[in-house]
PDB file of N, CA and C in Angstrom:
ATOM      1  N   UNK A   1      40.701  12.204 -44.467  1.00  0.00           N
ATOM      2  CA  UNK A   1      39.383  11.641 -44.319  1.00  0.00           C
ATOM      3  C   UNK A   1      38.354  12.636 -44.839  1.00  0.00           C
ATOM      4  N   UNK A   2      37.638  11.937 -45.519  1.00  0.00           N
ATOM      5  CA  UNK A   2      36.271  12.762 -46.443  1.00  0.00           C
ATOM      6  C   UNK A   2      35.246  12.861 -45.199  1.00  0.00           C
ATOM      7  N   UNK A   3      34.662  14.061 -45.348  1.00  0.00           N
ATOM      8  CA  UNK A   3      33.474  14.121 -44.347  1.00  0.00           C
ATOM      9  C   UNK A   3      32.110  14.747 -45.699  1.00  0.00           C
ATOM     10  N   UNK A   4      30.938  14.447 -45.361  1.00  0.00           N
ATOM     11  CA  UNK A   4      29.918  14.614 -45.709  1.00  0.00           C
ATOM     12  C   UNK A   4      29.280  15.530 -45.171  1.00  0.00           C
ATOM     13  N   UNK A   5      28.927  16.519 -46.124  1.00  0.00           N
ATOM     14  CA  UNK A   5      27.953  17.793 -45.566  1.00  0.00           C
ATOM     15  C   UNK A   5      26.936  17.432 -44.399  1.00  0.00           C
ATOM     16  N   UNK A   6      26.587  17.663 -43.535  1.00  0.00           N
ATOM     17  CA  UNK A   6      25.107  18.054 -43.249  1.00  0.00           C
ATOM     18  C   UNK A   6      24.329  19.031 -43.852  1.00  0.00           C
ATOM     19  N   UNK A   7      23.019  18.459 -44.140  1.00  0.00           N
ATOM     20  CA  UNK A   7      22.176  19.288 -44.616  1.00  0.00           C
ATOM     21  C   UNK A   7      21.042  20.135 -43.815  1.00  0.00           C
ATOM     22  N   UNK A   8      21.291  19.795 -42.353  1.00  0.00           N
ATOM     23  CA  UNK A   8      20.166  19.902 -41.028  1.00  0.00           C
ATOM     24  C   UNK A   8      21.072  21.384 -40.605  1.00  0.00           C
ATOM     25  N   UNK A   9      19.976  22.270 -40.668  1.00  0.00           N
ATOM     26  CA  UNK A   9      20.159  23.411 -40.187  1.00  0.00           C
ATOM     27  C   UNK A   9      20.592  23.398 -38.720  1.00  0.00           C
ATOM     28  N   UNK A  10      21.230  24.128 -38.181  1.00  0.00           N
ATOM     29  CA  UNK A  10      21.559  24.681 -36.927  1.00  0.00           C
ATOM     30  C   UNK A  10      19.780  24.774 -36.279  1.00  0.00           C
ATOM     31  N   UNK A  11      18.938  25.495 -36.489  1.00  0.00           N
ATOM     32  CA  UNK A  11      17.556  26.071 -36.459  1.00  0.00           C
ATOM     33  C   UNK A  11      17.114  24.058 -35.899  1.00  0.00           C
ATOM     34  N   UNK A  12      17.119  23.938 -37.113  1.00  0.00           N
ATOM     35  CA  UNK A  12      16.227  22.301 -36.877  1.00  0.00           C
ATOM     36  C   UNK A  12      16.742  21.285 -36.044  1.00  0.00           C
ATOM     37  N   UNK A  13      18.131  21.462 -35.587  1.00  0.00           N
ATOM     38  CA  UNK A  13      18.909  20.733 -34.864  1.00  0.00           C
ATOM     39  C   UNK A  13      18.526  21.121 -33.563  1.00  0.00           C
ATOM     40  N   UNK A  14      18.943  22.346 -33.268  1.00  0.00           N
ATOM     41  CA  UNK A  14      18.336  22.951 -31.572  1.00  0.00           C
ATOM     42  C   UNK A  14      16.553  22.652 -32.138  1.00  0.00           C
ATOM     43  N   UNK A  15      15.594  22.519 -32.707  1.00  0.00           N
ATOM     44  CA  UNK A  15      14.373  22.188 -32.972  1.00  0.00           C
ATOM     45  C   UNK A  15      14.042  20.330 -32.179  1.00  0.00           C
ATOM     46  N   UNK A  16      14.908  19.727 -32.990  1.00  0.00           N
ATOM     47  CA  UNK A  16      14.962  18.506 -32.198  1.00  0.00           C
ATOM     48  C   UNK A  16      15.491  17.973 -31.171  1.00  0.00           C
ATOM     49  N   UNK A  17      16.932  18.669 -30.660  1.00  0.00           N
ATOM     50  CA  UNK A  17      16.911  18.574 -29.152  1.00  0.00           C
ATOM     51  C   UNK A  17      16.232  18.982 -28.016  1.00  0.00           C
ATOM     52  N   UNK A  18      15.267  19.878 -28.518  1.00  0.00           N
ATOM     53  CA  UNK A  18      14.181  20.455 -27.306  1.00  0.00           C
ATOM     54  C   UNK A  18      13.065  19.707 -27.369  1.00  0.00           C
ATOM     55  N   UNK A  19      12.747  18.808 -28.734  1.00  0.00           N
ATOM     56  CA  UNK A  19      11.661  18.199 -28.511  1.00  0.00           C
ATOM     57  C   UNK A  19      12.125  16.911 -27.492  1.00  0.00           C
ATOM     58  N   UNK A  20      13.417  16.324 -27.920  1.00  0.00           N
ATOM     59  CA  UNK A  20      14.032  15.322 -26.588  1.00  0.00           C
ATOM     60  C   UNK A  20      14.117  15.655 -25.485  1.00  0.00           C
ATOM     61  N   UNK A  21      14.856  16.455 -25.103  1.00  0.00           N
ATOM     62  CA  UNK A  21      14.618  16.707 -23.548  1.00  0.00           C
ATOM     63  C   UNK A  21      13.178  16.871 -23.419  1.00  0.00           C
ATOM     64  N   UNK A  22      11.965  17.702 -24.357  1.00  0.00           N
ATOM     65  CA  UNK A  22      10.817  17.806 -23.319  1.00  0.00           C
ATOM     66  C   UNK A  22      10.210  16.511 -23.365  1.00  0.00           C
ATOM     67  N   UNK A  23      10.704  15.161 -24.290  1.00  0.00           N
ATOM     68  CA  UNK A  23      10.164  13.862 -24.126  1.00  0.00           C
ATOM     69  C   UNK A  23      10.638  13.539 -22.923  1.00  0.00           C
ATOM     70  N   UNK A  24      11.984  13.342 -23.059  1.00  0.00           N
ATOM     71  CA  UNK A  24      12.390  13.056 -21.608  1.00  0.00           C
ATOM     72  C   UNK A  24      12.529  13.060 -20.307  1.00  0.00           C
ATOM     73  N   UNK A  25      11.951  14.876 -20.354  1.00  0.00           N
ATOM     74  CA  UNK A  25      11.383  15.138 -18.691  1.00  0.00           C
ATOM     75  C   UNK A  25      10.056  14.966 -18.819  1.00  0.00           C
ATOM     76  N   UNK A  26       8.646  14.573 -19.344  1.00  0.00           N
ATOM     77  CA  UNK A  26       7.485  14.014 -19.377  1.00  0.00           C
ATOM     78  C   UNK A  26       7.388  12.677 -19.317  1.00  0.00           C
ATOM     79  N   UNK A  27       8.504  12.046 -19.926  1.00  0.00           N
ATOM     80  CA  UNK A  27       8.607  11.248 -19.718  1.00  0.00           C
ATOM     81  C   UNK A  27       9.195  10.598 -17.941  1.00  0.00           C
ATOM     82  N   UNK A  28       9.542  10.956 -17.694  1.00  0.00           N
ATOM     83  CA  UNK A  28       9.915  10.944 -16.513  1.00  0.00           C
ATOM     84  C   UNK A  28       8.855  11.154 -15.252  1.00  0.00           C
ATOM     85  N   UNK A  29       8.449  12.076 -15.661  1.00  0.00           N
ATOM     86  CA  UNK A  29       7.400  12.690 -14.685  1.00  0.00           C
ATOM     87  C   UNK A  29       6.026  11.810 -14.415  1.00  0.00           C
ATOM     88  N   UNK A  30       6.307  10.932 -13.180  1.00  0.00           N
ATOM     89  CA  UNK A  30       4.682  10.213 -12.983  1.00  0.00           C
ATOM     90  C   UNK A  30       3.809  10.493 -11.491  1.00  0.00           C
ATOM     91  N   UNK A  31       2.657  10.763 -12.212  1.00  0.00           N
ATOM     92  CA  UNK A  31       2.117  10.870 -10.990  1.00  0.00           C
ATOM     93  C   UNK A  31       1.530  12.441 -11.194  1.00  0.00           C
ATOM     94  N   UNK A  32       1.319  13.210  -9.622  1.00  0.00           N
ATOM     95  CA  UNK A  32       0.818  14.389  -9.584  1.00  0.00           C
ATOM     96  C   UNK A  32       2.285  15.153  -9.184  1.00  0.00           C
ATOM     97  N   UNK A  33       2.713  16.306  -9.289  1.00  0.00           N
ATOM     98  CA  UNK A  33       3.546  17.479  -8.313  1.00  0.00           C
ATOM     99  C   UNK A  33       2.910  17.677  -6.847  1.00  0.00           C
ATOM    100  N   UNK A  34       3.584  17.302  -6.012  1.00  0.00           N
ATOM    101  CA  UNK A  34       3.277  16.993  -4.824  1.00  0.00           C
ATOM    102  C   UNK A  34       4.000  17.986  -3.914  1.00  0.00           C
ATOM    103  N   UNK A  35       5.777  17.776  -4.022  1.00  0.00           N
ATOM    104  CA  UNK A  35       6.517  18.638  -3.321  1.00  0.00           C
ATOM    105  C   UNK A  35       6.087  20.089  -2.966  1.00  0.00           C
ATOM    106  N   UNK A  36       6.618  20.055  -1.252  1.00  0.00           N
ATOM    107  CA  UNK A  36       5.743  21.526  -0.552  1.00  0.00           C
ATOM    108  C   UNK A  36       5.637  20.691   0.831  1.00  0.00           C
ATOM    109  N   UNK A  37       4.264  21.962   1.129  1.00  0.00           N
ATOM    110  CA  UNK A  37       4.095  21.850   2.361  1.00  0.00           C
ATOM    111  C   UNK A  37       2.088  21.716   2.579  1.00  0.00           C
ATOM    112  N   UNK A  38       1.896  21.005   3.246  1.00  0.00           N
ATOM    113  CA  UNK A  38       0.702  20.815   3.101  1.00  0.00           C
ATOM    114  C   UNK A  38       0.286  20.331   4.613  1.00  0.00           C
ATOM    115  N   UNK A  39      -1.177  21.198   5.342  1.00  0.00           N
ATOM    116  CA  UNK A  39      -2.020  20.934   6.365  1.00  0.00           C
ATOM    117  C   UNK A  39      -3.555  20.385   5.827  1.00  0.00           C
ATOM    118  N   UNK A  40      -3.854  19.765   6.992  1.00  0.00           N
ATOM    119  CA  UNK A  40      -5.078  18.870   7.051  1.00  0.00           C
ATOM    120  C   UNK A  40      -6.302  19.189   6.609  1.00  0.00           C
ATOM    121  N   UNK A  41      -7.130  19.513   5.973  1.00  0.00           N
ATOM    122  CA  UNK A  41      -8.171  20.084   6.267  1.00  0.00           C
ATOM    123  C   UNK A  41      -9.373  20.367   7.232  1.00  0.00           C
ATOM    124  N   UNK A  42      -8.956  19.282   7.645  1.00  0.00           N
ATOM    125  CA  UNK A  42      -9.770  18.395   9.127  1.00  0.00           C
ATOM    126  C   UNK A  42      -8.833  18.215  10.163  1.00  0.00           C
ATOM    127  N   UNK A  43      -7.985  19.069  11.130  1.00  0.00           N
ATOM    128  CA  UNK A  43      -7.205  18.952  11.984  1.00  0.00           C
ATOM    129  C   UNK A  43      -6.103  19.451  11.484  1.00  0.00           C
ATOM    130  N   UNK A  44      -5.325  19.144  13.069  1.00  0.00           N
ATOM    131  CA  UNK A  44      -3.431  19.632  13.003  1.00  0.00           C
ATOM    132  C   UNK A  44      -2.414  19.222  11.710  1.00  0.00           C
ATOM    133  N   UNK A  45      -2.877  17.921  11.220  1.00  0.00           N
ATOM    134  CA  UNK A  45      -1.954  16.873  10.664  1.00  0.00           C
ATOM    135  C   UNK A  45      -1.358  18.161   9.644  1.00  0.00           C
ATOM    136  N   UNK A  46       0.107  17.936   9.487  1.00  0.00           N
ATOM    137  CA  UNK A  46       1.044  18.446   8.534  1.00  0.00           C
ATOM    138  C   UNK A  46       1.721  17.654   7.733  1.00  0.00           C
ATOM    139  N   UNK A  47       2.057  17.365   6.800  1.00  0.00           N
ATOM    140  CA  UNK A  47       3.077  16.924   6.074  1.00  0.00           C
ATOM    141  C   UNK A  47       3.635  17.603   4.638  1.00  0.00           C
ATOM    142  N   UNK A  48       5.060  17.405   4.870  1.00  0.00           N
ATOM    143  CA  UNK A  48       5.780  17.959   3.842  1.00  0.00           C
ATOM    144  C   UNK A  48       6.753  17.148   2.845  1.00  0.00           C
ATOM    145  N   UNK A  49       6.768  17.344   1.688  1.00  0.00           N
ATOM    146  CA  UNK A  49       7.285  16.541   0.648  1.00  0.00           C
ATOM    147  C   UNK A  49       8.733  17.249  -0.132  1.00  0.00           C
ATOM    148  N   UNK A  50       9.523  16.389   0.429  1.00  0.00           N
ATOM    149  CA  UNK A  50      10.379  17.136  -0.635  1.00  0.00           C
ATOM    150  C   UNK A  50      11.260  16.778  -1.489  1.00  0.00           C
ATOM    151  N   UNK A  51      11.960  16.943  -2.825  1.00  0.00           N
ATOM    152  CA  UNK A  51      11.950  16.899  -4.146  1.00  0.00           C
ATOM    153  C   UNK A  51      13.039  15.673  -4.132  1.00  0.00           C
ATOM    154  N   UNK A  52      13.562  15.332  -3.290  1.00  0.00           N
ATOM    155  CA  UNK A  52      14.480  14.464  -3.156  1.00  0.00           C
ATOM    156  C   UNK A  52      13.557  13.400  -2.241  1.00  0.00           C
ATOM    157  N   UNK A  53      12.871  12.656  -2.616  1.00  0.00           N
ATOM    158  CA  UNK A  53      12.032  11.686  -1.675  1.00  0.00           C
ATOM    159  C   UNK A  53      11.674  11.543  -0.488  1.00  0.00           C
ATOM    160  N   UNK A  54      11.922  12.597   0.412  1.00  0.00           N
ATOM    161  CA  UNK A  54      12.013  12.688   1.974  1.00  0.00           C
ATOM    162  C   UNK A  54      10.332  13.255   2.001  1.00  0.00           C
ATOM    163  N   UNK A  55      10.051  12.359   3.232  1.00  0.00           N
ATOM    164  CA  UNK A  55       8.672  12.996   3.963  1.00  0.00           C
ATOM    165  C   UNK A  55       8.964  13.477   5.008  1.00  0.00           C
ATOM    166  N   UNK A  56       8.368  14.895   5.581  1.00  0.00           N
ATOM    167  CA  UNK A  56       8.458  14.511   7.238  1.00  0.00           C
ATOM    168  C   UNK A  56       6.786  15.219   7.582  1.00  0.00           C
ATOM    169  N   UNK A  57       6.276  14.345   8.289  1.00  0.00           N
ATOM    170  CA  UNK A  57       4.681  14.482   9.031  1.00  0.00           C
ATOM    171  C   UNK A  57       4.745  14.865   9.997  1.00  0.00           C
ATOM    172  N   UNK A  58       3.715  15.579  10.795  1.00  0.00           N
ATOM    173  CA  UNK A  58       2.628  15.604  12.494  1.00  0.00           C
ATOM    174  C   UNK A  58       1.599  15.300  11.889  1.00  0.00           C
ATOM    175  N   UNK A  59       0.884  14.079  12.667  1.00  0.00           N
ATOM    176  CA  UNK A  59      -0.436  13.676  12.278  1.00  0.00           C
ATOM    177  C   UNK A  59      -0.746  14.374  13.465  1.00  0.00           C
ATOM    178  N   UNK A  60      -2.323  14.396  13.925  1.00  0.00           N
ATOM    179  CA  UNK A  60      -3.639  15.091  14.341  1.00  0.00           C
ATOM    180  C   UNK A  60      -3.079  15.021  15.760  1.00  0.00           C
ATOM    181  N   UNK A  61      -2.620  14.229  16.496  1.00  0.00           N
ATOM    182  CA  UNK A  61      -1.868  14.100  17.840  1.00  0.00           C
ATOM    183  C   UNK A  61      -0.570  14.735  18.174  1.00  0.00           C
ATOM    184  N   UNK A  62       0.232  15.142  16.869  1.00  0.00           N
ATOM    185  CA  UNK A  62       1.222  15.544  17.332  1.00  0.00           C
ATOM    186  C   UNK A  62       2.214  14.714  17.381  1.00  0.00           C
ATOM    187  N   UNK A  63       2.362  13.646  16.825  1.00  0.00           N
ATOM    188  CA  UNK A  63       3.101  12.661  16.686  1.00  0.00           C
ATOM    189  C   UNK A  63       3.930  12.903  15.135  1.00  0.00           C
ATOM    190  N   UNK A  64       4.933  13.004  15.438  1.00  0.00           N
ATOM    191  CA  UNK A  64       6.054  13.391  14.408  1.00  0.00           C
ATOM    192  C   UNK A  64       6.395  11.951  13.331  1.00  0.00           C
ATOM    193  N   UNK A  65       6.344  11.504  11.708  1.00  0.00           N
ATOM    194  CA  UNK A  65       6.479  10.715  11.347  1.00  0.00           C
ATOM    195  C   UNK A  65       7.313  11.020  10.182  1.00  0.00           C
ATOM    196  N   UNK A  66       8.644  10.496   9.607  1.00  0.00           N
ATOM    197  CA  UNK A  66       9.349  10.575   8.742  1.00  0.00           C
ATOM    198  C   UNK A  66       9.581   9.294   7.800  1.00  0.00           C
ATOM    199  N   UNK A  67      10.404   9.577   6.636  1.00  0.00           N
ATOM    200  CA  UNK A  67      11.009   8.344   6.002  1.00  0.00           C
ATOM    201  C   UNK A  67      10.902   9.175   4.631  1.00  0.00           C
ATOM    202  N   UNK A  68      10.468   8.092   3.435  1.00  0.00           N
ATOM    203  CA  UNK A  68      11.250   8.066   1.834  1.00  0.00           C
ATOM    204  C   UNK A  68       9.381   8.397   1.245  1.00  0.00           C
ATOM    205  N   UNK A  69       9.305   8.614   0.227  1.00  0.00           N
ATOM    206  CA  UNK A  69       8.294   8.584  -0.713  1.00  0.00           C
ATOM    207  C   UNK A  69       8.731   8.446  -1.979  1.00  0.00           C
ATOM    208  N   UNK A  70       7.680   7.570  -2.648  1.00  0.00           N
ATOM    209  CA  UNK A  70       7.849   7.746  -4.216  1.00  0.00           C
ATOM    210  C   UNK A  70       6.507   7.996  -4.999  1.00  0.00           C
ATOM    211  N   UNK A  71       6.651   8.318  -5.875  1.00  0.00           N
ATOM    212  CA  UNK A  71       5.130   8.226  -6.613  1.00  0.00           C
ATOM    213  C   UNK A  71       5.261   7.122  -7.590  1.00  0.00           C
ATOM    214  N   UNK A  72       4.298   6.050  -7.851  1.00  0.00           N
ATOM    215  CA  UNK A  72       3.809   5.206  -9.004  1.00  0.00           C
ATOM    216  C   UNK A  72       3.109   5.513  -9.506  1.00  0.00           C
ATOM    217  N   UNK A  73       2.806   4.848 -10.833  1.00  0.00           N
ATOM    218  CA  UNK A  73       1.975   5.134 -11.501  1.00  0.00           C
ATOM    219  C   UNK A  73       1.492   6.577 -11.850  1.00  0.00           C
ATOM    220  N   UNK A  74       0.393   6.546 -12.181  1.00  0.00           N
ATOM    221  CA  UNK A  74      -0.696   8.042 -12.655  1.00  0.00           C
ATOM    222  C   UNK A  74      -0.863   8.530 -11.135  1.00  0.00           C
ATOM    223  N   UNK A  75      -1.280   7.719 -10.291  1.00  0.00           N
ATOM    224  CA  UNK A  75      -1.517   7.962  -9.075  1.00  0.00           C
ATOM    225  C   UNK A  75      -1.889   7.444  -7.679  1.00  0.00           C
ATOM    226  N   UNK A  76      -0.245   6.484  -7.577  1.00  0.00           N
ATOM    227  CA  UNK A  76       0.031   6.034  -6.389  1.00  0.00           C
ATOM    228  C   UNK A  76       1.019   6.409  -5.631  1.00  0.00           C
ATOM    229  N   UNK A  77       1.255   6.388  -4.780  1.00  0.00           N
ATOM    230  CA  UNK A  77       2.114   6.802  -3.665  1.00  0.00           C
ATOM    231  C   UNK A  77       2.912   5.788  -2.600  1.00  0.00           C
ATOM    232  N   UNK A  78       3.799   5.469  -2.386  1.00  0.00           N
ATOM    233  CA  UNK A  78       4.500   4.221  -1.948  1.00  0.00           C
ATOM    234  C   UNK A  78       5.604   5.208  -0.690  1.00  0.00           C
ATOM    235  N   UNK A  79       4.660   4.754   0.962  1.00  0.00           N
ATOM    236  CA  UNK A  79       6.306   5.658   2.029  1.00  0.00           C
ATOM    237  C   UNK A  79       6.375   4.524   2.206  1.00  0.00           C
ATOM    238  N   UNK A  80       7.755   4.704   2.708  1.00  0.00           N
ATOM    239  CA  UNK A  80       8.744   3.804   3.671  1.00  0.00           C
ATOM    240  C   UNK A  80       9.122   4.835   4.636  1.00  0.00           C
ATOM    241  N   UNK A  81       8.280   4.794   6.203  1.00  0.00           N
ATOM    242  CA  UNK A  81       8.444   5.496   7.181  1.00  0.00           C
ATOM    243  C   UNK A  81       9.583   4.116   7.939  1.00  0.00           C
ATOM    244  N   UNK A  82      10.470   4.994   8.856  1.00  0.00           N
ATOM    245  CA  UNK A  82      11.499   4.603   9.486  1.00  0.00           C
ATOM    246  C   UNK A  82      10.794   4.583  10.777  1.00  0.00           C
ATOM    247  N   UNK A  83      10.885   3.611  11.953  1.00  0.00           N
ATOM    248  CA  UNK A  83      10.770   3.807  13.082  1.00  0.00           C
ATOM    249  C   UNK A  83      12.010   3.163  13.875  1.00  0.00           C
ATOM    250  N   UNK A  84      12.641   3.899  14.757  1.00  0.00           N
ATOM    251  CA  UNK A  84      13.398   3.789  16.273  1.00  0.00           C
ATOM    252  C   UNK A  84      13.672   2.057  16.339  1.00  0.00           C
ATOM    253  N   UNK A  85      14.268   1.754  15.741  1.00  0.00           N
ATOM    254  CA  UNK A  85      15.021   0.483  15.664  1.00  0.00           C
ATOM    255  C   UNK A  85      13.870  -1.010  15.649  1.00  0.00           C
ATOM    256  N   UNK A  86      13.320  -0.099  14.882  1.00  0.00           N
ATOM    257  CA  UNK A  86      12.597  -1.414  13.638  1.00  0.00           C
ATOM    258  C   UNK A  86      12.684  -1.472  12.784  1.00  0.00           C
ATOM    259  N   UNK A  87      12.250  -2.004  11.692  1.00  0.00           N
ATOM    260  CA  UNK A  87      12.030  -1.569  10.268  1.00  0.00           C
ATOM    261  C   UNK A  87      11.514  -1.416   9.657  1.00  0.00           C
ATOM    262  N   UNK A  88      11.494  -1.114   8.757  1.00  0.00           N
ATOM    263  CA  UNK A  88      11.151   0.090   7.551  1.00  0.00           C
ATOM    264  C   UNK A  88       9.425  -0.404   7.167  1.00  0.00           C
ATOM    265  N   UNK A  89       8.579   0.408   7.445  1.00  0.00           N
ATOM    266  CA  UNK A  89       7.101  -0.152   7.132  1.00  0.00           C
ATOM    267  C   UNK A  89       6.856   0.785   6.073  1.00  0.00           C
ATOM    268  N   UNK A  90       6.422   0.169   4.866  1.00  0.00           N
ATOM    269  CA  UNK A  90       5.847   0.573   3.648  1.00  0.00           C
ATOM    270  C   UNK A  90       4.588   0.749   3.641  1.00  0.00           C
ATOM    271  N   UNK A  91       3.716   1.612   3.416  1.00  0.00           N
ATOM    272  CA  UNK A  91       2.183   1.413   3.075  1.00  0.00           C
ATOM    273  C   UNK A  91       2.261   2.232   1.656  1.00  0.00           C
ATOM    274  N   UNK A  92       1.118   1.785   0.667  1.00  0.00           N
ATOM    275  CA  UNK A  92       0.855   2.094  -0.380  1.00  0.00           C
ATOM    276  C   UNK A  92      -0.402   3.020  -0.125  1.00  0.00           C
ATOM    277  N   UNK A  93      -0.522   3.871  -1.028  1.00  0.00           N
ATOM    278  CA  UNK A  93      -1.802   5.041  -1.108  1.00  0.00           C
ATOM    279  C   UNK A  93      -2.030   5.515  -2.439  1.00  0.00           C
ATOM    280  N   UNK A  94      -3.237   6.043  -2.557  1.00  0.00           N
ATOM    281  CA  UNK A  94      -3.531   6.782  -4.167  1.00  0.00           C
ATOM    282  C   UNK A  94      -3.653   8.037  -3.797  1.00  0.00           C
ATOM    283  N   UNK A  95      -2.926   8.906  -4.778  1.00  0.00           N
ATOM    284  CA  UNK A  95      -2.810  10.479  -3.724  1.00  0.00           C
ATOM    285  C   UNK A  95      -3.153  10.691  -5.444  1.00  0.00           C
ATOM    286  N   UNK A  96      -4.227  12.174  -5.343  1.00  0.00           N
ATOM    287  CA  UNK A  96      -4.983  13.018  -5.880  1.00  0.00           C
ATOM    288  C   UNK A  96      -4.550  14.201  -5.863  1.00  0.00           C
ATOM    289  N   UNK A  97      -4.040  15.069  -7.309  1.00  0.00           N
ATOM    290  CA  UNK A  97      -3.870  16.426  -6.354  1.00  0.00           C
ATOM    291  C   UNK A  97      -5.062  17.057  -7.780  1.00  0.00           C
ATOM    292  N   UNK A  98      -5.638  18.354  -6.853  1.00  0.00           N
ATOM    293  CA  UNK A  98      -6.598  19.089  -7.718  1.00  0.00           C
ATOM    294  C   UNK A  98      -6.304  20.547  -7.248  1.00  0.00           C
ATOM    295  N   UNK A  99      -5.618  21.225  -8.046  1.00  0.00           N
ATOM    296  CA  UNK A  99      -5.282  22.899  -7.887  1.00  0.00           C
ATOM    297  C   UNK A  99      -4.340  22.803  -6.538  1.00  0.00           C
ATOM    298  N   UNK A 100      -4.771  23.422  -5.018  1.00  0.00           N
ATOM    299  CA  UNK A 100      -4.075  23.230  -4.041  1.00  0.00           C
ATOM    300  C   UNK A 100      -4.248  22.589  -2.935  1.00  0.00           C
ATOM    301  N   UNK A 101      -5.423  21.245  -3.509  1.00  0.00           N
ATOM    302  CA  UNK A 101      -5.762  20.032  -2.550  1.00  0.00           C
ATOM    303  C   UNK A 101      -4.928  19.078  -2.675  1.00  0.00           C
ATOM    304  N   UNK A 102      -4.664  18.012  -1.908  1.00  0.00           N
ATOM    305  CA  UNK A 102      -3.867  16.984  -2.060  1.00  0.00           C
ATOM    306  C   UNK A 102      -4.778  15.769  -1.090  1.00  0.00           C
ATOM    307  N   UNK A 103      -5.428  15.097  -1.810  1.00  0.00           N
ATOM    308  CA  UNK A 103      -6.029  14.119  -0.917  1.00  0.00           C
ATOM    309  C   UNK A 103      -5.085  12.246  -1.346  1.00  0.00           C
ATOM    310  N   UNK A 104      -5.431  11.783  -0.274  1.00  0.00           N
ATOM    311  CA  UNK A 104      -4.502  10.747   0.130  1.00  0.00           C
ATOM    312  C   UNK A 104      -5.279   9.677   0.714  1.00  0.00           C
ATOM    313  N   UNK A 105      -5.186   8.079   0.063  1.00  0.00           N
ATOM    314  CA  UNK A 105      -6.302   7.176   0.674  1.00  0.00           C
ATOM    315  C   UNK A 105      -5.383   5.958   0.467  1.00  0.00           C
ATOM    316  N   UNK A 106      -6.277   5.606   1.293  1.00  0.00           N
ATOM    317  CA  UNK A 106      -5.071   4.438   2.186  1.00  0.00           C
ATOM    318  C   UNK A 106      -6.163   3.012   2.717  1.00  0.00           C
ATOM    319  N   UNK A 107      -6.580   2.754   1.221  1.00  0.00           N
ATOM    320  CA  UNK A 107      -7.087   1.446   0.911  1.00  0.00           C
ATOM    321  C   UNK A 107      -6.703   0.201   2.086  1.00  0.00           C
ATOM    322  N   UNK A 108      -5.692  -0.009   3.053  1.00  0.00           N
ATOM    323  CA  UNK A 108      -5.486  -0.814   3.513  1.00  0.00           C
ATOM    324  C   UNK A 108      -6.398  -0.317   4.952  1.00  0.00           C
ATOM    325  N   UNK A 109      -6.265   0.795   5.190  1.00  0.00           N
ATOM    326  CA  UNK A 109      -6.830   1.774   6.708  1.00  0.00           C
ATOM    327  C   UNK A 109      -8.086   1.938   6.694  1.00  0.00           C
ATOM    328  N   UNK A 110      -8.698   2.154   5.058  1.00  0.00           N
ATOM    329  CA  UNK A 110     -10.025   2.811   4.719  1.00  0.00           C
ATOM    330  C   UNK A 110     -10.205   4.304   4.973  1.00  0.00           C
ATOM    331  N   UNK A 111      -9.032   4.861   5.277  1.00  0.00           N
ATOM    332  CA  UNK A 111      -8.812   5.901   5.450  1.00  0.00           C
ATOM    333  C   UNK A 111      -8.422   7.341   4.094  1.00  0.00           C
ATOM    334  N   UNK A 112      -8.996   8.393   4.453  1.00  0.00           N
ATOM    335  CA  UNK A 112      -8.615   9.454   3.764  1.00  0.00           C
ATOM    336  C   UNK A 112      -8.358  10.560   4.189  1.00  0.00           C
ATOM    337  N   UNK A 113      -7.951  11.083   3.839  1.00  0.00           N
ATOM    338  CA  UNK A 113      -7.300  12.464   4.143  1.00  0.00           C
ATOM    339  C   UNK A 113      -6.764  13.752   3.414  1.00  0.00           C
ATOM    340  N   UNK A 114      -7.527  14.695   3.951  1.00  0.00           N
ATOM    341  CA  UNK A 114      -7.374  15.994   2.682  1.00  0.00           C
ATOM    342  C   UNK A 114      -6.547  16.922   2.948  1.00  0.00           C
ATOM    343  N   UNK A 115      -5.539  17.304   2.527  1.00  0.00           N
ATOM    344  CA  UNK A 115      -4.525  18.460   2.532  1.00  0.00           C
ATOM    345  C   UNK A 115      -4.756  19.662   1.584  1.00  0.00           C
ATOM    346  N   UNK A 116      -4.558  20.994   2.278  1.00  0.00           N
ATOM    347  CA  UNK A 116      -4.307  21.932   1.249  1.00  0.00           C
ATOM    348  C   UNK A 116      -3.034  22.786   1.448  1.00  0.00           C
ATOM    349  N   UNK A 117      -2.504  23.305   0.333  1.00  0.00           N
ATOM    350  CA  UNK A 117      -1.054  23.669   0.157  1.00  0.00           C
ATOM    351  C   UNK A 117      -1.203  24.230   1.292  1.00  0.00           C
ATOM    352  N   UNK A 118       0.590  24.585   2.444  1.00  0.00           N
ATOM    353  CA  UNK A 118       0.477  26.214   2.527  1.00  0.00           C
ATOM    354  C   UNK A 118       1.972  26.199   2.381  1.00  0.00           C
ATOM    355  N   UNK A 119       1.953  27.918   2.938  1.00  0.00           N
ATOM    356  CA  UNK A 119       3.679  27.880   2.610  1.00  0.00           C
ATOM    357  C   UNK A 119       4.753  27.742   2.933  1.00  0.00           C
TER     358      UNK A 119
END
């Protein structure tokens, strides 16, 4: 069997697989970088995000809240918190992040809420 030269350098070949993968992880990537740990600015409330879709919260009372997150879009936010043998309540939010703020609004509550990183 006859094979045909390539004429594509080694150089230009690793040239265009790096431009794919960096399409492909931008591509991928929607929304803001969120994952961490983040307190209230205005009270106790904590919540933490982590890289595998898991939330776990204390809002301002001390009340412990868990479940799934995803990000949509440019900048929405979709949990599915779990509660003690009910099910699964979804609320939607538009979450903002700017340097090491993370604010979070919750169009259905009229509610907002400002987080800044910690560690």
């Amino acid at each position: 069997m006859n094979t045909i030269p390539c004429c594509i350098s080694n150089r230009f070949r690793f040239l265009i697989a790096l431009m794919v993968v960096t399409a492909a992880v931008c591509g991928c990537a929607s929304g803001p970088t969120i994952v961490g740990n983040w307190k209230a600015v205005d009270g106790a409330a904590t919540v933490r995000f982590a890289a595998d879709g898991v939330f776990h919260a204390v809002d301002n009372q001390g009340m412990p809240v868990s479940g799934n997150y995803r990000l949509v879009g440019a900048d929405g936010i979709q949990f599915e918190i779990r509660h003690s043998g009910e099910e699964t309540e979804t609320i939607d939010a538009t979450v903002i992040r700017e340097g090491e703020r993370l604010t979070l609004a919750f169009p259905g509550e009229h509610a907002i809420e400002t987080y800044e990183r910690i560690p």
